[in-house]
Every structure is written in C-alpha cells, then in structure tokens.
N, C-alpha and C. Protein backbone atom coordinates (compact mmCIF):
# COMPACT_ATOMS: atom_id res chain seq x y z
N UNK A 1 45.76 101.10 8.00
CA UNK A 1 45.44 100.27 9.13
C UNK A 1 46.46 99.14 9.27
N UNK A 2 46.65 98.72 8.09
CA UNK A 2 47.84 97.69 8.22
C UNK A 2 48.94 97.65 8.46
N UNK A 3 49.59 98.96 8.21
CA UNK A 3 50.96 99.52 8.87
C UNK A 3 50.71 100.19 9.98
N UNK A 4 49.67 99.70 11.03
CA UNK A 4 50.21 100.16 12.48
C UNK A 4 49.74 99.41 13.23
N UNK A 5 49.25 98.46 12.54
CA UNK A 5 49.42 96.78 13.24
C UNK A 5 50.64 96.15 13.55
N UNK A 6 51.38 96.32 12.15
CA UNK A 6 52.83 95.36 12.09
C UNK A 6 53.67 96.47 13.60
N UNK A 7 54.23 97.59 13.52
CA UNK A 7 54.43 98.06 14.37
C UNK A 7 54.39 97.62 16.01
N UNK A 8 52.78 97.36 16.30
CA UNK A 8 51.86 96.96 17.20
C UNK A 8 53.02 95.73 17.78
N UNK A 9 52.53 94.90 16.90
CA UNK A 9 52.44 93.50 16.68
C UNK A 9 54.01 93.19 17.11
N UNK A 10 55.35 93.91 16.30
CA UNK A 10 56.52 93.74 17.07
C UNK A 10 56.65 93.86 18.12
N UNK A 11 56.49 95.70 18.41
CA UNK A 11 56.56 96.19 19.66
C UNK A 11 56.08 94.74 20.77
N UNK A 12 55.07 94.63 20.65
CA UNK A 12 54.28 93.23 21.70
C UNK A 12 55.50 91.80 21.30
N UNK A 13 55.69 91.65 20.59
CA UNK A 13 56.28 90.50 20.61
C UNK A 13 57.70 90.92 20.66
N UNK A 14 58.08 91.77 20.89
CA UNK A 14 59.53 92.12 21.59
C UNK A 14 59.27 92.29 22.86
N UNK A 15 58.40 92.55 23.55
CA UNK A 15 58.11 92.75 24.97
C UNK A 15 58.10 91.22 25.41
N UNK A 16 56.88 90.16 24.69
CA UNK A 16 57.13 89.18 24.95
C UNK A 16 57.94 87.99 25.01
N UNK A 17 59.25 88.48 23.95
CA UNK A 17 60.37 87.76 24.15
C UNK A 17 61.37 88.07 25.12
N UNK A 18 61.50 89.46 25.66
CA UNK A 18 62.61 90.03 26.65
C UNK A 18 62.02 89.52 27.84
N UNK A 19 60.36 89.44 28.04
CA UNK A 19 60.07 89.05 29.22
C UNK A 19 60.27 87.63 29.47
N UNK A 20 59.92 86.74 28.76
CA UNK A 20 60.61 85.07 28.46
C UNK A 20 62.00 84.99 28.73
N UNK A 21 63.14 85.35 28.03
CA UNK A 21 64.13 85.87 28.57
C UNK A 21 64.90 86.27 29.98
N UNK A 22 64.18 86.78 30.33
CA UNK A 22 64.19 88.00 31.46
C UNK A 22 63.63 86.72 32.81
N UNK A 23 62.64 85.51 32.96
CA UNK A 23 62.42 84.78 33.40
C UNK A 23 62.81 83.41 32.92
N UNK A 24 63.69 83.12 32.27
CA UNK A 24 64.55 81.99 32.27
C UNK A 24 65.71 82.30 32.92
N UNK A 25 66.18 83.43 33.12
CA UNK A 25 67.50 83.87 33.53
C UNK A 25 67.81 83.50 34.85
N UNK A 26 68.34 82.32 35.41
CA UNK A 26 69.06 81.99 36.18
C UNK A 26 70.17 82.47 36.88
N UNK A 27 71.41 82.90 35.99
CA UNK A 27 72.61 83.02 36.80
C UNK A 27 72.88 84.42 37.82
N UNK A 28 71.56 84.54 38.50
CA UNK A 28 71.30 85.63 39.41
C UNK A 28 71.50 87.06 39.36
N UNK A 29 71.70 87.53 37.99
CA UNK A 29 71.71 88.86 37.60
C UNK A 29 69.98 89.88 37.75
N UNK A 30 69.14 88.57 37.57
CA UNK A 30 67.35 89.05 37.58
C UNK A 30 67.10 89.31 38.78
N UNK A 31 67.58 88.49 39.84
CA UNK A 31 66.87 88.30 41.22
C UNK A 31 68.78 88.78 41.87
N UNK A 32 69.24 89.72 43.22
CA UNK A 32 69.44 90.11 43.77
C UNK A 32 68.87 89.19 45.18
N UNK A 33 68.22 89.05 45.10
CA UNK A 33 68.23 88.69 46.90
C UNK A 33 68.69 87.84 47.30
N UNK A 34 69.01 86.57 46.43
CA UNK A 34 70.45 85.53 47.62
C UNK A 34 71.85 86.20 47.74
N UNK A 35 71.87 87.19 47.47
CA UNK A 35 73.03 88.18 47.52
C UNK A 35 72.52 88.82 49.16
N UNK A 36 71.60 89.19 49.32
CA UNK A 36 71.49 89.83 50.38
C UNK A 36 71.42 88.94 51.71
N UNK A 37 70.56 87.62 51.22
CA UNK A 37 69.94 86.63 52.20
C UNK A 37 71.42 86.06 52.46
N UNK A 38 72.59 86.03 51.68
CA UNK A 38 73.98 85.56 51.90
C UNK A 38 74.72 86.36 52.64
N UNK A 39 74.91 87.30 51.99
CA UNK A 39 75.89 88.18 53.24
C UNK A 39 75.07 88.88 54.72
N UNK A 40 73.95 88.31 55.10
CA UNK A 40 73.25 88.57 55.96
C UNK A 40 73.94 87.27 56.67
N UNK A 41 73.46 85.94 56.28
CA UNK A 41 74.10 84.95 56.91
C UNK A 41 75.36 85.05 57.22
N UNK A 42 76.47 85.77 56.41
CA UNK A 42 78.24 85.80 56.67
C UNK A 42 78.00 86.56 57.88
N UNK A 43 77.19 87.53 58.26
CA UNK A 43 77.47 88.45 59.18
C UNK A 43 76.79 87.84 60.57
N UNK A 44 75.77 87.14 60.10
CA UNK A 44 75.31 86.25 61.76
C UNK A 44 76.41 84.88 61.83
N UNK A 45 77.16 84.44 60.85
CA UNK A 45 78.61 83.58 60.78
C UNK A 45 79.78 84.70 61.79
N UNK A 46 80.04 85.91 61.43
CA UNK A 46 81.06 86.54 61.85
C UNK A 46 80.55 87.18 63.64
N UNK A 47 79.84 86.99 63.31
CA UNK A 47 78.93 87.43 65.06
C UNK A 47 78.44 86.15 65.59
N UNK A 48 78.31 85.16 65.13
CA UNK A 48 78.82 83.70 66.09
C UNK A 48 80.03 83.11 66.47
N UNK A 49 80.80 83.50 65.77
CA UNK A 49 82.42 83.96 66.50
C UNK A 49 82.51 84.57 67.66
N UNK A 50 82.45 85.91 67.46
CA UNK A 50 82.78 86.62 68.66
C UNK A 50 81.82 86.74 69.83
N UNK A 51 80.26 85.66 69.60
CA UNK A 51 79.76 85.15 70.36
C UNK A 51 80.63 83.90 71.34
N UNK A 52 81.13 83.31 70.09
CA UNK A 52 81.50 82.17 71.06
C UNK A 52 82.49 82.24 72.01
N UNK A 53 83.80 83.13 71.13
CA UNK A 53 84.89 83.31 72.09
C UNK A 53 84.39 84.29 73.20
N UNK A 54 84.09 84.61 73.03
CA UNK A 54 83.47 85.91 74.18
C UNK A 54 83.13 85.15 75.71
N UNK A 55 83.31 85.29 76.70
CA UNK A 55 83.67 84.58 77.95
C UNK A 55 84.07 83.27 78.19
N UNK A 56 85.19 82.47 77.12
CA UNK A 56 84.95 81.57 76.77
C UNK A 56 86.03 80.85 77.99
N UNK A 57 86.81 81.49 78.15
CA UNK A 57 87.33 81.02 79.84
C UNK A 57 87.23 81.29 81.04
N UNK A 58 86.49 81.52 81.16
CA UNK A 58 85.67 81.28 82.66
C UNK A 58 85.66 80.47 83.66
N UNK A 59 85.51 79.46 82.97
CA UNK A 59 85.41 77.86 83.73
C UNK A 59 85.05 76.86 83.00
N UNK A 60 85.54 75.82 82.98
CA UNK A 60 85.68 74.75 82.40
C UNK A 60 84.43 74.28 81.10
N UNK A 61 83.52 74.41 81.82
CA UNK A 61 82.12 74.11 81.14
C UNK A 61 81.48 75.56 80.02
N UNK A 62 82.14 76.41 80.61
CA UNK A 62 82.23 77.61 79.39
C UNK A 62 83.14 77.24 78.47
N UNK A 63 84.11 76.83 78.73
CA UNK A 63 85.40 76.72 77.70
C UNK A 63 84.82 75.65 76.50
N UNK A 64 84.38 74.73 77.30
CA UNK A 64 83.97 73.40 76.59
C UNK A 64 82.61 73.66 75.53
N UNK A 65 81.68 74.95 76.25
CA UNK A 65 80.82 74.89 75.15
C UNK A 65 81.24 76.30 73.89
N UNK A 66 82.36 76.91 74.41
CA UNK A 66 82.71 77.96 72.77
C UNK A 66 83.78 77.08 72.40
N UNK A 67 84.56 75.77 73.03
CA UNK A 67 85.36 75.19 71.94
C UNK A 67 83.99 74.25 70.73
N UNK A 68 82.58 74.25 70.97
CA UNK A 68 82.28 72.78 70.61
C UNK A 68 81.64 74.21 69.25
N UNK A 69 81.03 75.84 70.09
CA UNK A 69 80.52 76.42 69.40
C UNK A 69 81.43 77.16 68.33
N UNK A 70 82.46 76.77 68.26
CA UNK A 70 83.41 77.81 67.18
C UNK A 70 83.72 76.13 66.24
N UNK A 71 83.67 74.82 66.86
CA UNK A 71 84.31 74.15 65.92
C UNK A 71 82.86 74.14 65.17
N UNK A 72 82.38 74.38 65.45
CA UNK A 72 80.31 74.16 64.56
C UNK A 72 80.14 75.51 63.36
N UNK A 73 81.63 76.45 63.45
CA UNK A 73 81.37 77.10 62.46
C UNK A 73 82.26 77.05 61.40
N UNK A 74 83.15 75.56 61.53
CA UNK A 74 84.43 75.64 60.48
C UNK A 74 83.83 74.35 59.64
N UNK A 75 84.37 74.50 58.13
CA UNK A 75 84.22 73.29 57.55
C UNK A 75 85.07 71.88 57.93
N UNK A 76 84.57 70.60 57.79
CA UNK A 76 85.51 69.29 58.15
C UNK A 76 86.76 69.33 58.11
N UNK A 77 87.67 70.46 56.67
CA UNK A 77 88.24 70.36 56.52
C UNK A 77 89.18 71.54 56.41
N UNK A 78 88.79 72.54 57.26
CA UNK A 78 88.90 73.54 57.33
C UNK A 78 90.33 74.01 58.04
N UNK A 79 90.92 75.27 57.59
CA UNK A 79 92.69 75.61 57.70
C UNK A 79 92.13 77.13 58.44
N UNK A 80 93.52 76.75 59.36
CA UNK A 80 93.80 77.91 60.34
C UNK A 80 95.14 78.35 60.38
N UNK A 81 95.36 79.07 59.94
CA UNK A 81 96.93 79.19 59.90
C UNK A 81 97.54 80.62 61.16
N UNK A 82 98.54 80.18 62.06
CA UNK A 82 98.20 82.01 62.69
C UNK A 82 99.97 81.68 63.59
N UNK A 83 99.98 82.56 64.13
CA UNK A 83 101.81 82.30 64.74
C UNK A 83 102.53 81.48 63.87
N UNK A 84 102.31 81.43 62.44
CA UNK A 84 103.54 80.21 61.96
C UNK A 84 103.19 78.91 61.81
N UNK A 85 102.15 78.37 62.76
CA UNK A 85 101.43 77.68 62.53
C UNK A 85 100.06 76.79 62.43
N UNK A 86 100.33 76.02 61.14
CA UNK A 86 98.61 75.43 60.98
C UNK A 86 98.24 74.33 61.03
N UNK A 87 97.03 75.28 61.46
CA UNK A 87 95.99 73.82 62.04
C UNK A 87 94.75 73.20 61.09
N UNK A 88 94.77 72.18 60.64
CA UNK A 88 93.61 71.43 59.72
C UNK A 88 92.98 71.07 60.29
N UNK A 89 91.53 70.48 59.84
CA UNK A 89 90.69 69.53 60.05
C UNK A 89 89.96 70.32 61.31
N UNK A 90 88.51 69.71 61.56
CA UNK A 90 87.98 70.22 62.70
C UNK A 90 88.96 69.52 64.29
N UNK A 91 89.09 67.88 64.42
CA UNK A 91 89.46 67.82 65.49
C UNK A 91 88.11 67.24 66.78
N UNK A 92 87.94 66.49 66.98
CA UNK A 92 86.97 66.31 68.15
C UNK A 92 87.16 66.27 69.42
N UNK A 93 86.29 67.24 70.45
CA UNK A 93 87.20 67.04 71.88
C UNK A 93 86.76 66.23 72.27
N UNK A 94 87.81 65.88 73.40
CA UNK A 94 87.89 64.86 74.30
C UNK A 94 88.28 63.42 73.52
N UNK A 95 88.95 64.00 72.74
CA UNK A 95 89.88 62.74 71.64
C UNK A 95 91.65 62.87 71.58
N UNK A 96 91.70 62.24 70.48
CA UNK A 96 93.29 62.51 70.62
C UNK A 96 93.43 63.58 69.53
N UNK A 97 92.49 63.78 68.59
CA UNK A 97 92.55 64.99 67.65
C UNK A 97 92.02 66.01 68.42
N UNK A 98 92.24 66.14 69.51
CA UNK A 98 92.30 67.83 70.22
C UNK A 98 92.97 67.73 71.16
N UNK A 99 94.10 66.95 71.14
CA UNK A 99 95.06 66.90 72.25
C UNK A 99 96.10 67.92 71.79
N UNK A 100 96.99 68.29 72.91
CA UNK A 100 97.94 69.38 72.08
C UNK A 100 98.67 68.77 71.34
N UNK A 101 99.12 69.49 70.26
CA UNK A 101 99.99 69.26 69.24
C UNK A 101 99.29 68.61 68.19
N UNK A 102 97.95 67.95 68.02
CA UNK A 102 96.97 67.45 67.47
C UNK A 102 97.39 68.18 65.79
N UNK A 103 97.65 69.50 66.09
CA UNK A 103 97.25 70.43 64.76
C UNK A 103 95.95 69.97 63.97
N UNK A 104 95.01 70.03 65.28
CA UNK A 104 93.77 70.89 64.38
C UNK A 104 93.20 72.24 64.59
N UNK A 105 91.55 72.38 64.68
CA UNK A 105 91.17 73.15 65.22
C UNK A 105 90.87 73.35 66.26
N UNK A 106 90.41 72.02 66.32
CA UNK A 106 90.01 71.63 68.31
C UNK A 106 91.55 71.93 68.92
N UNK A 107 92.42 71.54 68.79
CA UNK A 107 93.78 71.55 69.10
C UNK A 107 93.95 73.27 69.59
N UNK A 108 94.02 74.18 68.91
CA UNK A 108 94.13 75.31 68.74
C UNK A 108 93.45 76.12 69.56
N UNK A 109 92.13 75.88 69.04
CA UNK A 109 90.93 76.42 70.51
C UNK A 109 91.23 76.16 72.02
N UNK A 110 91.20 74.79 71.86
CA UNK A 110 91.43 74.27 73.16
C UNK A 110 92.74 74.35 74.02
N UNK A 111 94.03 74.97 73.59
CA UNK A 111 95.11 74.69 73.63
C UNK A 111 96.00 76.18 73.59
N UNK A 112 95.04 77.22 72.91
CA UNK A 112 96.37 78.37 71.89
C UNK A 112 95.32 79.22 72.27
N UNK A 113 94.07 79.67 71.81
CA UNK A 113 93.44 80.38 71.72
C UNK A 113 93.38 81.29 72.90
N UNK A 114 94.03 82.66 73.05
CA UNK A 114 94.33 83.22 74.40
C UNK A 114 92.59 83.22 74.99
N UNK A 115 91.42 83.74 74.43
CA UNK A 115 90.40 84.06 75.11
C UNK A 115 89.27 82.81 75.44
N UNK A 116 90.14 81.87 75.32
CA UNK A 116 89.89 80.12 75.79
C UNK A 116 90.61 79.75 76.91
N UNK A 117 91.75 80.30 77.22
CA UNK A 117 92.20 80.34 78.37
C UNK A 117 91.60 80.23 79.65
N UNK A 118 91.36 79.02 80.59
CA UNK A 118 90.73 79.03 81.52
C UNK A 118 91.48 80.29 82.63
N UNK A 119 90.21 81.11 83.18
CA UNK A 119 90.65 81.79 84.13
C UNK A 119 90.33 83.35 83.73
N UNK A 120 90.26 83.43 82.06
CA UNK A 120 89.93 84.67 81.26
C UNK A 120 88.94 84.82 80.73
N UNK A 121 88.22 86.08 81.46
CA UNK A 121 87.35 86.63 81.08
C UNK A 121 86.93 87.52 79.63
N UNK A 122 87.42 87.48 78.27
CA UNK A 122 87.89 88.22 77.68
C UNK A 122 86.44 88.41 77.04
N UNK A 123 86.44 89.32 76.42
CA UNK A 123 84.93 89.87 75.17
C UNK A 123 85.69 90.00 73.95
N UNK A 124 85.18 89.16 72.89
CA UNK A 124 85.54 89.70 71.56
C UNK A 124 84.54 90.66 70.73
N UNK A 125 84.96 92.43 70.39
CA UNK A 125 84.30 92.79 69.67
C UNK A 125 85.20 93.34 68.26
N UNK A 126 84.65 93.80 67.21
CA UNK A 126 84.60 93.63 66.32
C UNK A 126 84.12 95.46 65.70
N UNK A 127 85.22 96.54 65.40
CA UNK A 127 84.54 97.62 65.07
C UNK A 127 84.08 97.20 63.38
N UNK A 128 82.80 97.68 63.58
CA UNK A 128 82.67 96.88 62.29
C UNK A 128 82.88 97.53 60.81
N UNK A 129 83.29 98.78 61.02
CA UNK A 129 84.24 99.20 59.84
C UNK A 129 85.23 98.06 59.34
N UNK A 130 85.61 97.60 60.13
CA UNK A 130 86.86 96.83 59.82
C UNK A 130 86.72 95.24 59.06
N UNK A 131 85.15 95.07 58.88
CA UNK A 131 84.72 93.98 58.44
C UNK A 131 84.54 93.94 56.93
N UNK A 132 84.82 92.72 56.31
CA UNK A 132 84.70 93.16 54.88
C UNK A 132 84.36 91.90 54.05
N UNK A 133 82.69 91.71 53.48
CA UNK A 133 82.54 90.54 52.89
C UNK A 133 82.25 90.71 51.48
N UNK A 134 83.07 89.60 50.90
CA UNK A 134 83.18 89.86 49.41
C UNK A 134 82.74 88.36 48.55
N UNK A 135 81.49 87.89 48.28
CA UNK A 135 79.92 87.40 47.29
C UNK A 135 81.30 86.90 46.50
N UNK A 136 81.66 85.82 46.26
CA UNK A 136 82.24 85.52 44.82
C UNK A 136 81.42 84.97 44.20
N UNK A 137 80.35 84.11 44.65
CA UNK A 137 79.70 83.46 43.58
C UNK A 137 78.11 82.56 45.51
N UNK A 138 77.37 81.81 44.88
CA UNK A 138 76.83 81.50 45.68
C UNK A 138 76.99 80.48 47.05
N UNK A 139 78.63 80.01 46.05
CA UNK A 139 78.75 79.32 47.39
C UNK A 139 80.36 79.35 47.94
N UNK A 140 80.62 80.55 47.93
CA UNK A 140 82.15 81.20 48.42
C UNK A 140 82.17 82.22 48.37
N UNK A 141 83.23 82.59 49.51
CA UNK A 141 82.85 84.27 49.86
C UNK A 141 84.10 84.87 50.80
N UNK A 142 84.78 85.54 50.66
CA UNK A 142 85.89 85.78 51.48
C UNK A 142 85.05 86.87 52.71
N UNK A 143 85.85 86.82 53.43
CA UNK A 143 85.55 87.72 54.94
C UNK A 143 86.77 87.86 55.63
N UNK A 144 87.09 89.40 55.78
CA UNK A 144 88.09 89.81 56.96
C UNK A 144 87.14 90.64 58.01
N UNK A 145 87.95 90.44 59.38
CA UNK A 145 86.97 91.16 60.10
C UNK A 145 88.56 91.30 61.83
N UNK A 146 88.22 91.70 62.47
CA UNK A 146 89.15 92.39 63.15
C UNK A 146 88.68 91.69 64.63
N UNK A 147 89.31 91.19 65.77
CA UNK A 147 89.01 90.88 66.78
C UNK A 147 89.75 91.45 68.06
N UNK A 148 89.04 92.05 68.96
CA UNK A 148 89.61 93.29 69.70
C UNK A 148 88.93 92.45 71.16
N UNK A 149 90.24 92.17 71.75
CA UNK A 149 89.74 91.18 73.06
C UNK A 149 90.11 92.13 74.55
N UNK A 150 88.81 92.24 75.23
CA UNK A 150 88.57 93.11 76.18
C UNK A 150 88.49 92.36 77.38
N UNK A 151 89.53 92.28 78.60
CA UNK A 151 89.18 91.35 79.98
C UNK A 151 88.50 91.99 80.33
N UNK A 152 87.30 91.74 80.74
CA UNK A 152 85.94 92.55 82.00
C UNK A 152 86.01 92.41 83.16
N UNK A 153 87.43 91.04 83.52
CA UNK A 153 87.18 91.11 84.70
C UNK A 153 88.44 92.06 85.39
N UNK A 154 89.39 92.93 84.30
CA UNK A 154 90.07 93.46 84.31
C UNK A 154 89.84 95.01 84.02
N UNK A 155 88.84 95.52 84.29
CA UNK A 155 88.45 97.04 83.79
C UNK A 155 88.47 97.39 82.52
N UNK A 156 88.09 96.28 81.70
CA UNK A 156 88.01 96.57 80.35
C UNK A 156 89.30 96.53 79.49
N UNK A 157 90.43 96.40 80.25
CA UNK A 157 92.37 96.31 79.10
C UNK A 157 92.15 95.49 78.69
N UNK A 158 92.80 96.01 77.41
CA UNK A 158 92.93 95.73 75.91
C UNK A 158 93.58 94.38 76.23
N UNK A 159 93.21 93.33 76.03
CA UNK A 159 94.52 92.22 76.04
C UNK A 159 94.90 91.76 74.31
N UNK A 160 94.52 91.80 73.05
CA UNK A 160 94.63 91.57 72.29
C UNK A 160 93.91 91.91 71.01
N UNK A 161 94.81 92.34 69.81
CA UNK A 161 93.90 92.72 68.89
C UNK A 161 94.39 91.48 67.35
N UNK A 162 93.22 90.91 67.03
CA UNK A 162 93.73 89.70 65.92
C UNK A 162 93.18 90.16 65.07
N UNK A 163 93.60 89.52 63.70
CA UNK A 163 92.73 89.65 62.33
C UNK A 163 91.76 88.04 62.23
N UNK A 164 90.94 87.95 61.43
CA UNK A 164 90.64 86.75 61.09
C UNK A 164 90.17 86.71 59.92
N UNK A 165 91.47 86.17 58.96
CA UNK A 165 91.77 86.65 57.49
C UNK A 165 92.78 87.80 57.70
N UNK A 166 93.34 88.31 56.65
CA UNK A 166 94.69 89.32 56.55
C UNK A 166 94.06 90.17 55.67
N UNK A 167 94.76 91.37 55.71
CA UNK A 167 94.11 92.51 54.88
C UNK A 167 94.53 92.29 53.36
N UNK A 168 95.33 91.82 53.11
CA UNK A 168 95.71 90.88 51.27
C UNK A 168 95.02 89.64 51.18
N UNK A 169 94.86 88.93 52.28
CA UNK A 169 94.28 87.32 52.21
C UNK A 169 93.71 87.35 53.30
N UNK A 170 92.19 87.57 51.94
CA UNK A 170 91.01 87.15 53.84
C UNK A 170 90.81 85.65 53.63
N UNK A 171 89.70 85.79 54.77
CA UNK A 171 89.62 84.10 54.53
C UNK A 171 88.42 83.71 54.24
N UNK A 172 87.93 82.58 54.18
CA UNK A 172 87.45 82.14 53.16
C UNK A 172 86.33 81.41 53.92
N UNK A 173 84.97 81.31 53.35
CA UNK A 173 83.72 80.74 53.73
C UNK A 173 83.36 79.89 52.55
N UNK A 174 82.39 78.92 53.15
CA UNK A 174 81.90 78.34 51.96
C UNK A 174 80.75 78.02 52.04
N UNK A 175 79.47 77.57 51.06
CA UNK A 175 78.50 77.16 51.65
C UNK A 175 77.88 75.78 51.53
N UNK A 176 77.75 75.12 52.85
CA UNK A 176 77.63 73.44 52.84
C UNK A 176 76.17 73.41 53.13
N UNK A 177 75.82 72.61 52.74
CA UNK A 177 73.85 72.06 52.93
C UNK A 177 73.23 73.28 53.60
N UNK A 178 73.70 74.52 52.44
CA UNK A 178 72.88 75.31 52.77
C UNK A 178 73.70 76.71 53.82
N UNK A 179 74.36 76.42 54.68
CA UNK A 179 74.79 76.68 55.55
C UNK A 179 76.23 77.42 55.29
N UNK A 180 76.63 78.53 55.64
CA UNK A 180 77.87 79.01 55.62
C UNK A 180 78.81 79.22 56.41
N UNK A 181 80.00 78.48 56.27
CA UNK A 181 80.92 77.95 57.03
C UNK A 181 82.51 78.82 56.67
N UNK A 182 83.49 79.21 57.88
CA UNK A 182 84.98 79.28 57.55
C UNK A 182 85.24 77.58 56.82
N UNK A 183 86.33 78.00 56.00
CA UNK A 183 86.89 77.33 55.42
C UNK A 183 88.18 77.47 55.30
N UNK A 184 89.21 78.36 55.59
CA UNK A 184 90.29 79.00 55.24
C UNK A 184 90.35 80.26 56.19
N UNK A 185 91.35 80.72 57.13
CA UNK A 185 91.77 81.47 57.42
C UNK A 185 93.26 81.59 57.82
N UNK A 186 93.95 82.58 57.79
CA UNK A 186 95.16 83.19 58.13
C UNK A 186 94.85 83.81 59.43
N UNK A 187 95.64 84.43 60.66
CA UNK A 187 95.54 84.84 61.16
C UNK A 187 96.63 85.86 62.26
N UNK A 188 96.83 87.18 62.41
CA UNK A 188 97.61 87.45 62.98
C UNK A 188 97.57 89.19 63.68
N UNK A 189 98.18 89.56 64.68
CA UNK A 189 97.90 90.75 65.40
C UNK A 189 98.17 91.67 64.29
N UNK A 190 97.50 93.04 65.05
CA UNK A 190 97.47 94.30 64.28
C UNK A 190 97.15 94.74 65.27
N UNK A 191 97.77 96.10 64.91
CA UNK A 191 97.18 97.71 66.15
C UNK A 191 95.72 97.75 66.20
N UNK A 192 95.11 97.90 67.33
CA UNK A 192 93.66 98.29 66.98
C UNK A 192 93.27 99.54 66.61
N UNK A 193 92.17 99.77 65.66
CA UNK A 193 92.07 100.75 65.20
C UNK A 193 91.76 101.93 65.59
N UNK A 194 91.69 102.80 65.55
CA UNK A 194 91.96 104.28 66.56
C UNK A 194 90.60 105.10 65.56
N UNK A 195 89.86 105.75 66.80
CA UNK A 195 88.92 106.26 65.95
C UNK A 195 88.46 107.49 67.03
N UNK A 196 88.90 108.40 65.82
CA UNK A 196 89.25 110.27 66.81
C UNK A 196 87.29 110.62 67.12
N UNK A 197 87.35 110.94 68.36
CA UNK A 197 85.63 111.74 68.60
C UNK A 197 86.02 113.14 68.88
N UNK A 198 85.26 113.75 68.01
CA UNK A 198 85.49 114.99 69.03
C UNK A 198 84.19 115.88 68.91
C-alpha cells in the first residue's frame, strides 16, 4: 500500500508544480492571443492607409482630412524615406512644419504624395499576397505591403505602383499607449504584380 502512494503522491505533485509553472509564465509562450489581437490591429493599421489615401484628392477638404488621417497613423517621430528623400517628424498642417520643403510627414503628404494631389481621384489597393507582418516582440513589428493606385475617374489606369517598406527593409511599427503606429518606412516603385486566371 505504501509503494503506490509514493508513486501517487509524485505523479500529483509533478502535475502540481508544471501547472504553477505553466501559470506564472509570462513571456507569452502560454497564452498566444496578443499575437493574434496584434497582427489583427497591423492589418486594420495597413487598411487605414489605403483608406486614407484612397480619394484623397478630390478637393480640398478631402485632401485635408487623409493628410490629418495618415499623419494619425505615424509615430511623433516617425521616418519616411522614398525618391532619395526623407522626411521626419509628423509635421502639423497649416504650420510651417508642413510647408514644402518642411521635410516632414505633413510636408510629404501634403506636397509629394501623387494620390493627394488635388484634382486625383486615385484608389489605393493592396493585393494582399503581397503583405507581410512580422511579431518581433509586443511592441514592434515590421510590415511590407504593396500600394497599387487606380484613377476612377480615369477608367480604372494604373497610375502607380509603391512599396511601403522594401522587400529587404520593411518598415517598421511600434506600439504607443496601446496603439500601433508606422514608425519607419522606406519607400519606392515596383512592377505590379501579375496574377495569371485561367
């Protein structure tokens, strides 16, 4: 009787130490789901982009609300780098940090950004094969993703295809009070991608 107690008695108190264990464990190997609840957010981040630019020259008061809605998705201090050159800092409109040559972001939007262009109708979509988010830890996260700009008021031609991030150097998110923000990007054309139906 006494040798299949002791047995017992481990077995149970090895269960009860792995499970102690097993619920102190913090560094998110136990629990999976801010992994999911995160790159769920990168992807409503990467689709408030091509929300914002998306008819964003139209007319004046369109322009003004995807320049205020794209600077609401970069960090304070956030880098744009694209034709050669970069732009820091967010930039506030209707200041002198979004005047041209400003080199910020406001600067850039307001100033460079072809589908900000007053007068253009353009759609940014996004095949989303071409998107790619990569979890470094809980509060950084790289993202490339592809931007394929369509005039509507032009029968749909192609006017432009961008990266946002590079296929060696994507760019970079971070997460502030909660919230996930660009922080870093490169930026520059590529062929759009070709995809055979038959």
């Amino acid at each position: 009787m006494k040798k299949a107690k002791l047995p017992i008695f481990l077995g149970a108190l090895s269960i009860i130490v792995a499970s102690i264990a097993f619920a102190d464990n913090d560094d998110g190997q136990r629990d999976d789901d801010w992994r999911y609840k995160d790159l769920y957010e990168l992807k409503q981040l990467h689709e408030a982009f091509h929300k914002a630019v998306s008819h964003g020259g139209t007319d004046a008061a369109a322009k003004a609300k995807a320049v205020e809605e794209l600077l609401a998705l970069w960090t304070d201090d956030g880098t744009l780098i694209t034709g050669g050159v970069t732009y820091t800092g967010k930039g506030t409109p209707n200041t002198a940090s979004c005047d041209a040559g400003a080199l910020t972001l406001c600067d850039f939007y307001e100033h460079h950004a072809g589908g900000l262009v007053l007068g253009h109708n353009w759609v940014s979509l996004t095949p989303i094969f071409t998107e790619a988010i990569n979890l470094l830890d809980r509060h950084n996260a790289e993202i490339y993703f592809q931007c394929i700009y369509f005039d509507v008021a032009n029968k749909d031609v192609l006017k432009s295809n961008v990266t946002f991030g590079l296929p060696r150097t994507p760019a970079r998110a971070v997460k502030v009070n909660g919230h996930w923000l660009f922080s870093y990007a490169e930026s520059g054309p590529i062929a759009p991608p070709t995809l055979d139906v038959y």
